[in-house]
Protein backbone atom coordinates (compact mmCIF):
# COMPACT_ATOMS: atom_id res chain seq x y z
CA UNK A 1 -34.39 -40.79 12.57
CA UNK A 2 -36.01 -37.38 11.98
CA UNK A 3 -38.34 -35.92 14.90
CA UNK A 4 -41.31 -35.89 12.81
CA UNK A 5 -41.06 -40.40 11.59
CA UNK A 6 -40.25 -40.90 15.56
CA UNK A 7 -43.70 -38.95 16.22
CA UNK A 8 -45.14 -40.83 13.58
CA UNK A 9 -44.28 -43.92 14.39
CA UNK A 10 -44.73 -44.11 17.79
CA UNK A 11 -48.17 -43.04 17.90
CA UNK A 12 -46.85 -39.95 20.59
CA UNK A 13 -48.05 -36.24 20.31
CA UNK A 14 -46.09 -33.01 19.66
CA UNK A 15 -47.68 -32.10 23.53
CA UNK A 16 -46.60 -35.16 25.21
CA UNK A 17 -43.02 -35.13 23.53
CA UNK A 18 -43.29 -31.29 24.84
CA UNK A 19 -44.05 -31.94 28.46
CA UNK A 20 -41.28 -34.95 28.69
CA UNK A 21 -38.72 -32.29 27.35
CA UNK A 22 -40.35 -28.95 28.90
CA UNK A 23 -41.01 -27.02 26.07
CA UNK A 24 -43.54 -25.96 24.23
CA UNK A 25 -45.41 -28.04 21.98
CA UNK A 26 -45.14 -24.91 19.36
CA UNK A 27 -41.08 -25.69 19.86
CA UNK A 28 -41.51 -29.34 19.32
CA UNK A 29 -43.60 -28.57 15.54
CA UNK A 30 -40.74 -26.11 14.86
CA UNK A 31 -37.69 -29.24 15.55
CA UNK A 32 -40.15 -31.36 13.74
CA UNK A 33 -40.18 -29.10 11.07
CA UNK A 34 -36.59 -27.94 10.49
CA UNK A 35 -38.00 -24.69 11.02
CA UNK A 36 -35.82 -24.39 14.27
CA UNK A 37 -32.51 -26.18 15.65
CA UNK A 38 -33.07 -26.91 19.18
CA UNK A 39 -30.44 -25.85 21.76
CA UNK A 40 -27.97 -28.04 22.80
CA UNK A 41 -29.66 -28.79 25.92
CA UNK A 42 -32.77 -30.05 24.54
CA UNK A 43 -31.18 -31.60 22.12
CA UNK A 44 -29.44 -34.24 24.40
CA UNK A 45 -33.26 -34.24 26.34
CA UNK A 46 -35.13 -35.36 22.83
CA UNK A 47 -32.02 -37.79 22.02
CA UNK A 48 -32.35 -39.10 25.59
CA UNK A 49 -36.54 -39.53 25.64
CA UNK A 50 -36.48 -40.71 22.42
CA UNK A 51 -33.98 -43.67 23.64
CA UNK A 52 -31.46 -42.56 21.14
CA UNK A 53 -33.65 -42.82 18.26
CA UNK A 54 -33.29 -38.89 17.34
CA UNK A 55 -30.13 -38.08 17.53
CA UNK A 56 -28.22 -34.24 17.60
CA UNK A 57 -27.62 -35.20 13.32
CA UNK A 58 -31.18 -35.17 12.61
CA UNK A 59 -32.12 -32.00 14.02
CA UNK A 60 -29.28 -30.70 11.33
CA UNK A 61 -30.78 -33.23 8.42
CA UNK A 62 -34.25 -31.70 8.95
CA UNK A 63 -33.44 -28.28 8.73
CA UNK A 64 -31.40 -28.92 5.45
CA UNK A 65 -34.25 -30.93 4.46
CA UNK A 66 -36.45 -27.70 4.94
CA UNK A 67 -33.84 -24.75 3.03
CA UNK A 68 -33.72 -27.63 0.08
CA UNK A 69 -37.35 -27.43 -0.17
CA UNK A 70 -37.70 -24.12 0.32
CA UNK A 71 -34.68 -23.00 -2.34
CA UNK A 72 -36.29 -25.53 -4.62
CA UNK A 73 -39.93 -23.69 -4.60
């Protein structure tokens, strides 16, 4: 599941997912995004608060997600 539909639809914020992880909530909108591939480190911290939902794939889905749109503007 892609950061941003597990933030949807769990009613959470980009500043509480930040302070579970410890990062900035500017970090979290950037994952969310595709505009940024977390490290591996918080990476296995989202896929572990998220109970598995978001997994190290997604990260890697949204960012193509984001260079598709982008090449397709």
């Amino acid at each position: 599941m892609l950061l941003k539909i597990y933030i949807e639809e769990n009613g959470c914020t980009e500043a509480e997912l930040a302070r579970c992880i410890g990062v900035s909530q500017a970090a979290i909108s950037r994952y969310k995004s595709g505009q940024r591939l977390p490290r591996p480190d918080i990476v296995a911290k989202i896929e572990a608060v998220t109970g598995g939902d978001v997994t190290p794939s997604d990260h890697q889905r949204a960012f193509l997600l984001r260079v598709s749109e982008e090449n397709s503007a």
